[in-house]
Protein backbone atom coordinates (compact mmCIF):
# COMPACT_ATOMS: atom_id res chain seq x y z
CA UNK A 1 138.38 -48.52 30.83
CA UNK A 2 135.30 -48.86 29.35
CA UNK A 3 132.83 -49.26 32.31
CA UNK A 4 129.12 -50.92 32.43
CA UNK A 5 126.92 -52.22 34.74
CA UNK A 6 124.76 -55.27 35.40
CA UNK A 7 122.88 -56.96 37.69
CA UNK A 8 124.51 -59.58 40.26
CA UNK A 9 124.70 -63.02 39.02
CA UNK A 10 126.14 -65.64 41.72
CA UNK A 11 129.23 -66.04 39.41
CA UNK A 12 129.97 -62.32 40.58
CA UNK A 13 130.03 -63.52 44.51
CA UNK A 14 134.26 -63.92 44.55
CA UNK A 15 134.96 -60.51 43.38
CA UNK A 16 132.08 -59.29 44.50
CA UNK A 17 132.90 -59.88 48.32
CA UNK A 18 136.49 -59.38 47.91
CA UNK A 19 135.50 -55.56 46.71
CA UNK A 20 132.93 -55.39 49.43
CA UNK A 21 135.23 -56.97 52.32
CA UNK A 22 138.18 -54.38 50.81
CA UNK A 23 135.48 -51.55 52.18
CA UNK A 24 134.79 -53.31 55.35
CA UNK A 25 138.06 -54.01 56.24
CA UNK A 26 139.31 -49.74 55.59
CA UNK A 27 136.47 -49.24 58.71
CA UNK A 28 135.70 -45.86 57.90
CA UNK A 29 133.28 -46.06 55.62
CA UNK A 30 129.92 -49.05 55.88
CA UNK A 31 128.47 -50.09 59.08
CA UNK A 32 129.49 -53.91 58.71
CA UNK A 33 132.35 -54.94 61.02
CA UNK A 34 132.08 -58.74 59.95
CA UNK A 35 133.47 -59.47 56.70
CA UNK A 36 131.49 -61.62 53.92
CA UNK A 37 132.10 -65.18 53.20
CA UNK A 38 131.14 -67.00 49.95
CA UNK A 39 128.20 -68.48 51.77
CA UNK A 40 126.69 -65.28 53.69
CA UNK A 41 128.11 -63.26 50.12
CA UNK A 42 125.80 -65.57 48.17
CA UNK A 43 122.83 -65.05 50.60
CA UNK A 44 123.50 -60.82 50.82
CA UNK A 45 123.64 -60.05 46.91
CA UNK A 46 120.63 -62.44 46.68
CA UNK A 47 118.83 -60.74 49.36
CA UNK A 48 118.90 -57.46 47.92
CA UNK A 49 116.21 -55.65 45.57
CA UNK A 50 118.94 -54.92 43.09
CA UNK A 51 122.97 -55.99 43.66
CA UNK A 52 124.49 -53.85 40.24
CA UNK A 53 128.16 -55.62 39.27
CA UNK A 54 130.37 -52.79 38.05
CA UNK A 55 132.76 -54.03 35.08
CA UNK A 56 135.52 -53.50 32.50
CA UNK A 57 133.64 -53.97 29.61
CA UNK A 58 137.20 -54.68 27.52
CA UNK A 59 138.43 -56.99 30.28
CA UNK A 60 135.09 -57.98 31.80
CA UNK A 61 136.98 -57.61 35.33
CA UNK A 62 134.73 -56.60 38.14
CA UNK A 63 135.81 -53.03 39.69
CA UNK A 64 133.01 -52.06 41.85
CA UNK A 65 128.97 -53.18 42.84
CA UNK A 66 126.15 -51.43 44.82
CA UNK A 67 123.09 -53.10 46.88
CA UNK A 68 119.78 -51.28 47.22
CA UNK A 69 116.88 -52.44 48.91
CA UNK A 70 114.38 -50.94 51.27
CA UNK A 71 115.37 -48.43 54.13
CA UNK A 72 112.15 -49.47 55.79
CA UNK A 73 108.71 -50.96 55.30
CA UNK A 74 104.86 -50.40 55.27
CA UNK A 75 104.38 -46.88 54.96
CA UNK A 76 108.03 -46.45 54.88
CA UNK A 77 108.59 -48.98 52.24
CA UNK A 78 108.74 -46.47 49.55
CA UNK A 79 112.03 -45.43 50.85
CA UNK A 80 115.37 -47.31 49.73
CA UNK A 81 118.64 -47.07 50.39
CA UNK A 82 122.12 -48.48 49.04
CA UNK A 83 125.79 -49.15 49.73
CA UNK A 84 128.44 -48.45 46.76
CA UNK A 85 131.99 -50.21 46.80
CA UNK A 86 134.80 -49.79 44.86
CA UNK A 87 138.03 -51.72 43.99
CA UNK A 88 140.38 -50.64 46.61
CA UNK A 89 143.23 -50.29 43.73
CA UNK A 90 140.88 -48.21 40.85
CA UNK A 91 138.95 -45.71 43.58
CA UNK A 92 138.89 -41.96 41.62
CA UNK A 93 138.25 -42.89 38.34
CA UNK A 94 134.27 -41.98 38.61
CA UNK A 95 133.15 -45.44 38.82
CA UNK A 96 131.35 -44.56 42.13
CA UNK A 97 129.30 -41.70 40.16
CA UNK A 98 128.39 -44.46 37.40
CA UNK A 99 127.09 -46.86 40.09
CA UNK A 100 125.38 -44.06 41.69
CA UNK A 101 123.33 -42.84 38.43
CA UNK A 102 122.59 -46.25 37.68
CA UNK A 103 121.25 -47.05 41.29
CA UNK A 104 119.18 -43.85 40.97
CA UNK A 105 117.21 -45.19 37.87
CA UNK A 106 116.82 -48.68 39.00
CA UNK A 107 115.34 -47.62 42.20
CA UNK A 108 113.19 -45.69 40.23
CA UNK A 109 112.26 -48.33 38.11
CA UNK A 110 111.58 -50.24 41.00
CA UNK A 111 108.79 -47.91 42.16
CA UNK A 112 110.70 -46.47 44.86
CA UNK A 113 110.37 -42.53 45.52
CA UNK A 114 112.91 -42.15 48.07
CA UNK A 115 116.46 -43.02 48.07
CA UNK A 116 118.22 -42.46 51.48
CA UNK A 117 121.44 -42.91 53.02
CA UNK A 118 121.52 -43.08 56.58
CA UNK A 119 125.08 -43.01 57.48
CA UNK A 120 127.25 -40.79 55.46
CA UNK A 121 130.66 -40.75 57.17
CA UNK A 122 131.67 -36.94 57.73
CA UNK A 123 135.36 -37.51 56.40
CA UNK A 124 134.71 -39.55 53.56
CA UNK A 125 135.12 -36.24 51.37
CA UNK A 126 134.34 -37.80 47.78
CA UNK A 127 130.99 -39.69 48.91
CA UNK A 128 130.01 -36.30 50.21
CA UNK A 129 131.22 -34.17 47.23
CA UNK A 130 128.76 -36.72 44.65
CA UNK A 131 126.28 -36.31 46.49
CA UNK A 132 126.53 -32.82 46.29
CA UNK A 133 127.10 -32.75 42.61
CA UNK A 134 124.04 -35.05 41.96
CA UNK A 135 121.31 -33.28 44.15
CA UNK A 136 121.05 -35.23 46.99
CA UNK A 137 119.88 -33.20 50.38
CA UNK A 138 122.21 -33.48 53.51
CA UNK A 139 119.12 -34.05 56.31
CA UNK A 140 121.62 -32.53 59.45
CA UNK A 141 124.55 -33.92 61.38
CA UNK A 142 124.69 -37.15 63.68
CA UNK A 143 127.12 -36.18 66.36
CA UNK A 144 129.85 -38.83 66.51
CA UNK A 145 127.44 -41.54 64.88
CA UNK A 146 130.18 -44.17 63.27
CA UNK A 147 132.74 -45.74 64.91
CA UNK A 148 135.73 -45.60 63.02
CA UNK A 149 137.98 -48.79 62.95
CA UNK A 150 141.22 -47.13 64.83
CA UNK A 151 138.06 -46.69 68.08
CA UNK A 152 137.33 -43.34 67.72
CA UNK A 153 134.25 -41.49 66.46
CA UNK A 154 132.85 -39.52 63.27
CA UNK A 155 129.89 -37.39 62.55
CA UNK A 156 127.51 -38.69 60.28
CA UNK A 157 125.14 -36.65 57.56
CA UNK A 158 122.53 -38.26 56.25
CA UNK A 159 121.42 -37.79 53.20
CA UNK A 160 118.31 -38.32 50.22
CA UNK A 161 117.47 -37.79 47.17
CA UNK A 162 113.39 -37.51 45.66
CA UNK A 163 113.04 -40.08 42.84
């Protein structure tokens, strides 16, 4: 697999929310309990300052995306953040690093000087080991901040990196 990225177009929205909606639906890993439709899937890539599609270049099959857009605004504004999603079936093969390094520069191209993740679920193990490996500070521990899908709850550790 020879993998690229690119920005959102709305002929990525099928694959795009089926990837999404595959994260959604695990419940241990993005805030959203509602899953995307084609209409609100349309709307949320739109929405966002950068929606990056994750593909095969030899196939040109769509394996993974990220969203970025501000954590905050006014004199917070300077401060992004982003989701990352993966094809449920091709998870482990570093795409999640590529989308990652590539959200890192187009935040910085897009003036921000902050990226931050708020929720960083405590067991999702490989989230937490890139972040390690690319420099991002944890910022503490959120006792029993994320409700997991099966009703209990998980620490979160949030997390940023200086652009």
């Amino acid at each position: 697999m020879n993998i690229k990225i690119r920005k959102y177009t709305d002929a990525d929205t099928e694959s795009a929310i089926q990837i999404w909606n595959q994260v959604v639906e695990d419940g241990v890993a993005f805030p959203q309990i509602d899953e995307l439709t084609a209409e609100t899937g349309r709307e949320f890539f739109q929405s966002q300052s950068y929606t990056g599609i994750a593909y095969d270049e030899e196939t040109e099959k769509i394996v993974g995306l990220y969203i970025l857009h501000p954590n905050n605004v006014g004199r917070c504004g300077h401060i992004c953040n982003a989701s990352y999603a993966v094809a449920k079936d091709i998870r482990g093969q570093h795409i999640g690093e590529k989308l990652v390094t590539h959200c890192i520069k187009t935040a910085k191209e897009l003036k921000y000087r902050v990226l931050q993740f708020n929720a960083v679920v405590s067991t999702n193990a490989p989230a937490l080991a890139l972040y390690k490996k690319l420099g991002f500070v944890q910022l503490g521990v959120i006792p029993k901040g994320f409700l997991m899908k099966d009703g209990h709850y998980e620490d979160i550790i949030p997390h940023y990196y200086s652009l």
